[in-house]
Protein backbone atom coordinates (compact mmCIF):
# COMPACT_ATOMS: atom_id res chain seq x y z
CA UNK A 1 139.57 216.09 16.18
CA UNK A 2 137.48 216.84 19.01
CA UNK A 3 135.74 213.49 20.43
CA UNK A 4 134.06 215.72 23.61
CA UNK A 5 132.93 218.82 23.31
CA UNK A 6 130.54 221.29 25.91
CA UNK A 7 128.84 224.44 24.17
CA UNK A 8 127.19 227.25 26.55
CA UNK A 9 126.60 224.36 29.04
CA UNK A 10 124.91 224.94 32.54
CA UNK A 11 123.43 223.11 35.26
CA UNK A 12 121.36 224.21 38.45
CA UNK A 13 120.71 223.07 41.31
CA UNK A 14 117.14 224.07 42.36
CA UNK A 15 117.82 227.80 42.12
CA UNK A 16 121.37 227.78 42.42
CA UNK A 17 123.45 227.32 39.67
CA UNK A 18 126.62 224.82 39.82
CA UNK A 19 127.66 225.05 35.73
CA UNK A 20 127.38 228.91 33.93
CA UNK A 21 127.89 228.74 30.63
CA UNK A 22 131.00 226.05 30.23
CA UNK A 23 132.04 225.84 26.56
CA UNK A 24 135.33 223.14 25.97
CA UNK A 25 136.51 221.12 23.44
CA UNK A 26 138.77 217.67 24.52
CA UNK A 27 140.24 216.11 21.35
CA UNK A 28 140.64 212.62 21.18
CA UNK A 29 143.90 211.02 22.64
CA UNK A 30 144.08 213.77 25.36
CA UNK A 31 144.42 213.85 28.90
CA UNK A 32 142.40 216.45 30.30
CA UNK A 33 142.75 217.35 34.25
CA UNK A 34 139.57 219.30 35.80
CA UNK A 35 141.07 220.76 39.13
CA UNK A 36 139.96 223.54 41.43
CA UNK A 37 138.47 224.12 44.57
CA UNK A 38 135.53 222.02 46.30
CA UNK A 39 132.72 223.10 44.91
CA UNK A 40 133.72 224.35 41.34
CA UNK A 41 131.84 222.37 39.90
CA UNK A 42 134.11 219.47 38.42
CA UNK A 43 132.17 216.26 39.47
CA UNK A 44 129.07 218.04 38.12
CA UNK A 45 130.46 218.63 34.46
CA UNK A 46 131.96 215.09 34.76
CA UNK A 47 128.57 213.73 35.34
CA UNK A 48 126.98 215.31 32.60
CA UNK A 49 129.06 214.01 29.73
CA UNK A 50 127.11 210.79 30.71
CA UNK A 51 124.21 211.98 31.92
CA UNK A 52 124.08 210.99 35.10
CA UNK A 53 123.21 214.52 35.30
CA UNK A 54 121.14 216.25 33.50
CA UNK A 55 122.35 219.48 31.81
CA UNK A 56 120.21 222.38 32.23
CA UNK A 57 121.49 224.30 29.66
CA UNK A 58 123.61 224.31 26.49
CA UNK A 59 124.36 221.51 24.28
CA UNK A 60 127.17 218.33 24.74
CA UNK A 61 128.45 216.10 22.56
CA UNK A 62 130.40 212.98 22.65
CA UNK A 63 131.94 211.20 19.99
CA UNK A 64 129.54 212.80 17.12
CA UNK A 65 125.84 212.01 19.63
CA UNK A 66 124.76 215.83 20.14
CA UNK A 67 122.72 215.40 23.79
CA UNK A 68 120.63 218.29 24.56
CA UNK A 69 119.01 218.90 27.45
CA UNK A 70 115.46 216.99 26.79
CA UNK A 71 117.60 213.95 24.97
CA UNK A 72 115.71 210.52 24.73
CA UNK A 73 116.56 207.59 26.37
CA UNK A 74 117.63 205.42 23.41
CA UNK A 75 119.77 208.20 22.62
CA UNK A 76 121.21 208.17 26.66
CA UNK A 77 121.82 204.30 26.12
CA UNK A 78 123.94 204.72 23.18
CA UNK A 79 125.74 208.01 25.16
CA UNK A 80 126.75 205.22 27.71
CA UNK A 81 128.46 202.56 25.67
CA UNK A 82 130.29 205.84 24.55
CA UNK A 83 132.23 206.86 27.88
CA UNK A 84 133.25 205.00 30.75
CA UNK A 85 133.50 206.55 34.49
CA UNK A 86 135.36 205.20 37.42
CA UNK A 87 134.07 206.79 40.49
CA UNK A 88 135.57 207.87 43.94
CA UNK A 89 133.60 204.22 45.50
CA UNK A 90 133.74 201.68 43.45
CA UNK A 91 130.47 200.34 43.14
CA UNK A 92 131.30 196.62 42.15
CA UNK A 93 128.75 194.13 42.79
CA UNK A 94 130.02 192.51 46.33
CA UNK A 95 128.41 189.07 45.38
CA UNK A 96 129.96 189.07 42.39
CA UNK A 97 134.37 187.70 41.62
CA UNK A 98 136.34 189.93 39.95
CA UNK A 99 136.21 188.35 36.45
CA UNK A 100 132.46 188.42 37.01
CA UNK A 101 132.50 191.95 37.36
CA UNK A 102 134.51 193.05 34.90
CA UNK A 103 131.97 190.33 32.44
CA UNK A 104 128.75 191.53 33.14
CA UNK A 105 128.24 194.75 31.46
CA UNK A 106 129.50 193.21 28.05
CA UNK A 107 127.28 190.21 28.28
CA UNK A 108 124.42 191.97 29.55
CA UNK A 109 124.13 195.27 27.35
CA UNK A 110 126.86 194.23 24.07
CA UNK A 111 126.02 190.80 24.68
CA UNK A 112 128.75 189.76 24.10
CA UNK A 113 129.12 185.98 23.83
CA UNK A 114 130.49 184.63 27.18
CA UNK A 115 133.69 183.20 25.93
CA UNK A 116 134.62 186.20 24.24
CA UNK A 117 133.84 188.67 27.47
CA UNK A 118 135.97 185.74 29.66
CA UNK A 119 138.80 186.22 27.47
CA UNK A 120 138.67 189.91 27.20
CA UNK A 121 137.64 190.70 31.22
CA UNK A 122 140.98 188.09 32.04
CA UNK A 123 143.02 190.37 29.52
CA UNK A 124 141.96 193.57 31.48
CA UNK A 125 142.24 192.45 34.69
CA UNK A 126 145.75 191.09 33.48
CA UNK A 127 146.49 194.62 32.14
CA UNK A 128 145.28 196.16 35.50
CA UNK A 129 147.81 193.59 37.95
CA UNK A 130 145.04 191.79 39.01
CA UNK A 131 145.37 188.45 37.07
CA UNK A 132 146.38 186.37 40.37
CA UNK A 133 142.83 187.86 41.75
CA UNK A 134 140.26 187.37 39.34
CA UNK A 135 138.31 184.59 41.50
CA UNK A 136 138.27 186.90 44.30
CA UNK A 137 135.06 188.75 45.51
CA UNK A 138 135.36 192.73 46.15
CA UNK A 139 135.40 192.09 50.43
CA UNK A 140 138.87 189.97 49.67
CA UNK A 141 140.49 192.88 47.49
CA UNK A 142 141.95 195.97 49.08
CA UNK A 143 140.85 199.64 47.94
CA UNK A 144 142.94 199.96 45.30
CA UNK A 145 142.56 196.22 44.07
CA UNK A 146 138.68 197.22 44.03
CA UNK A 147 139.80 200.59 42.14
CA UNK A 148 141.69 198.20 39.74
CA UNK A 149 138.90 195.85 38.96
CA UNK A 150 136.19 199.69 38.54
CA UNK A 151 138.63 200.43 35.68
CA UNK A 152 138.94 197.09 34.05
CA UNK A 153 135.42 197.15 34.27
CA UNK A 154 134.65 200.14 32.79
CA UNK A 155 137.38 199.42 29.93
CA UNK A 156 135.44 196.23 28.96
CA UNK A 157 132.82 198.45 27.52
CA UNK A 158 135.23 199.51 24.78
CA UNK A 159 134.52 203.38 25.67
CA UNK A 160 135.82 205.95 23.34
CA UNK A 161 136.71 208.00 26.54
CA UNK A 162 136.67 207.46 29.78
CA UNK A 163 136.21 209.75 33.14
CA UNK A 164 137.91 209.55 36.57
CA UNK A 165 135.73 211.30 39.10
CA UNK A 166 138.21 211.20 41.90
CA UNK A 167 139.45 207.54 41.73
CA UNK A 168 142.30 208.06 44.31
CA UNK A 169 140.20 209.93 47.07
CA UNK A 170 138.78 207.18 48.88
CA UNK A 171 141.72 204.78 49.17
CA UNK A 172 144.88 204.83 51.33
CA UNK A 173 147.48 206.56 50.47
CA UNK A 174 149.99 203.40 49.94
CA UNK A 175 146.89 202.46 47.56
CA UNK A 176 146.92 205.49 45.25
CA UNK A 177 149.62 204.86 43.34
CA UNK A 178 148.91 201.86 42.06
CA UNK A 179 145.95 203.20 40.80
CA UNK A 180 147.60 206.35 39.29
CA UNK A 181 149.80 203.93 37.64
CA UNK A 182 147.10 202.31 35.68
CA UNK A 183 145.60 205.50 34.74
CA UNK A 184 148.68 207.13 33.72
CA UNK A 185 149.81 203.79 31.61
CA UNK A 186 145.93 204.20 29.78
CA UNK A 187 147.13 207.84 28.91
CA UNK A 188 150.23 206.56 27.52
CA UNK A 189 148.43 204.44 25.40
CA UNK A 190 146.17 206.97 24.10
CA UNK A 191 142.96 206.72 25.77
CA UNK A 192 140.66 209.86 26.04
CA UNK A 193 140.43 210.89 29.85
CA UNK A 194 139.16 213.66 31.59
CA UNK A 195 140.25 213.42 35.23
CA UNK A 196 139.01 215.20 38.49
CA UNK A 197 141.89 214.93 40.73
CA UNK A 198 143.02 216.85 43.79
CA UNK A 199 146.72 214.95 42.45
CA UNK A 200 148.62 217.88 41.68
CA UNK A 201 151.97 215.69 40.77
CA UNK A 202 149.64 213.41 38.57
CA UNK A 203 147.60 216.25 36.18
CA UNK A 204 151.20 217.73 35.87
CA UNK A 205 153.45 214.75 34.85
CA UNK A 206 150.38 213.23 32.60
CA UNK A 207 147.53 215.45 31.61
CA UNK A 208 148.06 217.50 28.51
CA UNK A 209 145.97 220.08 29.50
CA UNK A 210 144.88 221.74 33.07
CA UNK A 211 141.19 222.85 33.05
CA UNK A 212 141.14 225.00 36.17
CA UNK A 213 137.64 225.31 37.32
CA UNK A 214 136.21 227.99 40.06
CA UNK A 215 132.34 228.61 40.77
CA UNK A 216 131.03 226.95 38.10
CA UNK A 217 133.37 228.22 35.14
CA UNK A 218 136.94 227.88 33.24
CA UNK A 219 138.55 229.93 34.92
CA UNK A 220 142.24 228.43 33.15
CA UNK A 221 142.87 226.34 30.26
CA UNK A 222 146.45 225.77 29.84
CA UNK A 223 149.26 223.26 29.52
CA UNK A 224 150.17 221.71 32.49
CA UNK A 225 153.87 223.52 32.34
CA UNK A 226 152.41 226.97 32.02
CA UNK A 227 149.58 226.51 34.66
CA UNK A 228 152.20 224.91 37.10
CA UNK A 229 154.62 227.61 36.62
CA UNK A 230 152.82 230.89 35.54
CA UNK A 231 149.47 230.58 36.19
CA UNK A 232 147.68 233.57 34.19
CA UNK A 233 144.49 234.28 36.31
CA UNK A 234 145.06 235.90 40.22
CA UNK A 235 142.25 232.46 41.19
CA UNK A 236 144.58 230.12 40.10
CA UNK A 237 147.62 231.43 41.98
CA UNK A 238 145.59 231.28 44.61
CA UNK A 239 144.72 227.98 44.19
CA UNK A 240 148.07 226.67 44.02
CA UNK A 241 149.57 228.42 46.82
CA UNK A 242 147.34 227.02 48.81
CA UNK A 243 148.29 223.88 47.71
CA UNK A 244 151.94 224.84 47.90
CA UNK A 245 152.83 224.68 44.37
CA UNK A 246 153.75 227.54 43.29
């Protein structure tokens, strides 16, 4: 069943257009990388499914909430509590402990009762590796710590899927695999995700499918086996012979 799906979508820029005509359909339980080139146009379609940008064309829906592209706010709200995205900076609130963090958007938008969203944030951050650190403030944690805490965070909202715009690129590279860890142990346990990486050895060992973007389009949709192996399109050979995978 498809939980996410993108029909004839498109998005400019002023006069230049970053999305032509992007039609896909994730199904619920998959893993879906979005890799390519700088530029493609990942991030962008990322953004959209939550509306943090506005689609100028087409028509995307998540979880059975059709959002056009003149959708109301109400409707945008209950978009939101839909999908959860963990970005390349983390954006937690620095005056804020972990636990605190990982509270606030339960109590605040589900309102949640604040003995329920204790019990739930200390079960995330548990799940995360973070349960020694949940009275510590963002400036104490390292990168990936901080990384940790985003997806906790974003878990507490109960999101039917969840996007990963870049979560590795800004941290150290000692850092990354802890966070890879936690997103490939989500995938094991079923969770929706569609991933922008530039983590070739990541989209291949955990995504079920590799949606291969180039100048605003699919240019492949394949398993990750095929695309690593025998790419069909002459852009995506490219692509990974630059990256020396092929």
């Amino acid at each position: 069943m498809s939980i996410v799906t993108f029909r004839n979508v498109g998005k400019t820029f002023g006069s230049r257009p970053v999305l032509q005509d992007v039609s896909l359909d994730i199904e619920e339980g998959q893993v879906a990388a979005l890799i390519g080139p700088s530029g493609a146009g990942k991030s962008t379609l990322l953004r959209c499914v939550n509306q943090l940008e506005r689609h100028s064309a087409g028509e995307i829906s998540v979880d059975g909430l059709v959002i056009g592209t003149h959708t109301r706010s109400r409707d945008l709200t209950a978009l939101r509590r839909r999908v959860g995205m963990v970005f390349q900076s983390f954006n937690l609130w620095p005056h804020l402990s972990a636990l605190e963090n990982v509270m606030i958007g339960p109590t605040s938008i589900l309102k949640t009762p604040l003995s329920q969203a204790r019990r739930q944030a200390e079960h995330l951050l548990d799940q995360v590796g973070l349960a020694a650190h949940m009275a510590k403030y963002p400036g104490q944690l390292s990168g990936g710590q901080q990384q940790r805490v985003a997806i906790a965070r974003a878990l507490a909202m109960e999101p039917r899927v969840m996007l990963f715009d870049e979560a590795t690129s800004a941290l150290d590279p000692e850092m990354v695999q802890e966070v890879l860890g936690v997103m490939e142990r989500l995938a094991a346990a079923g969770t929706t995700m569609l991933v922008v990486t530039h983590e070739m050895s990541f989209a291949r060992r955990v995504a079920d499918r590799i949606i291969f973007m180039a100048d605003g389009q699919i240019v492949e949709d394949a398993m990750p086996e095929d695309f690593f192996s025998a790419p069909r399109e002459a852009r995506s050979r490219a692509f990974l012979e630059r990256a020396h995978l092929s």
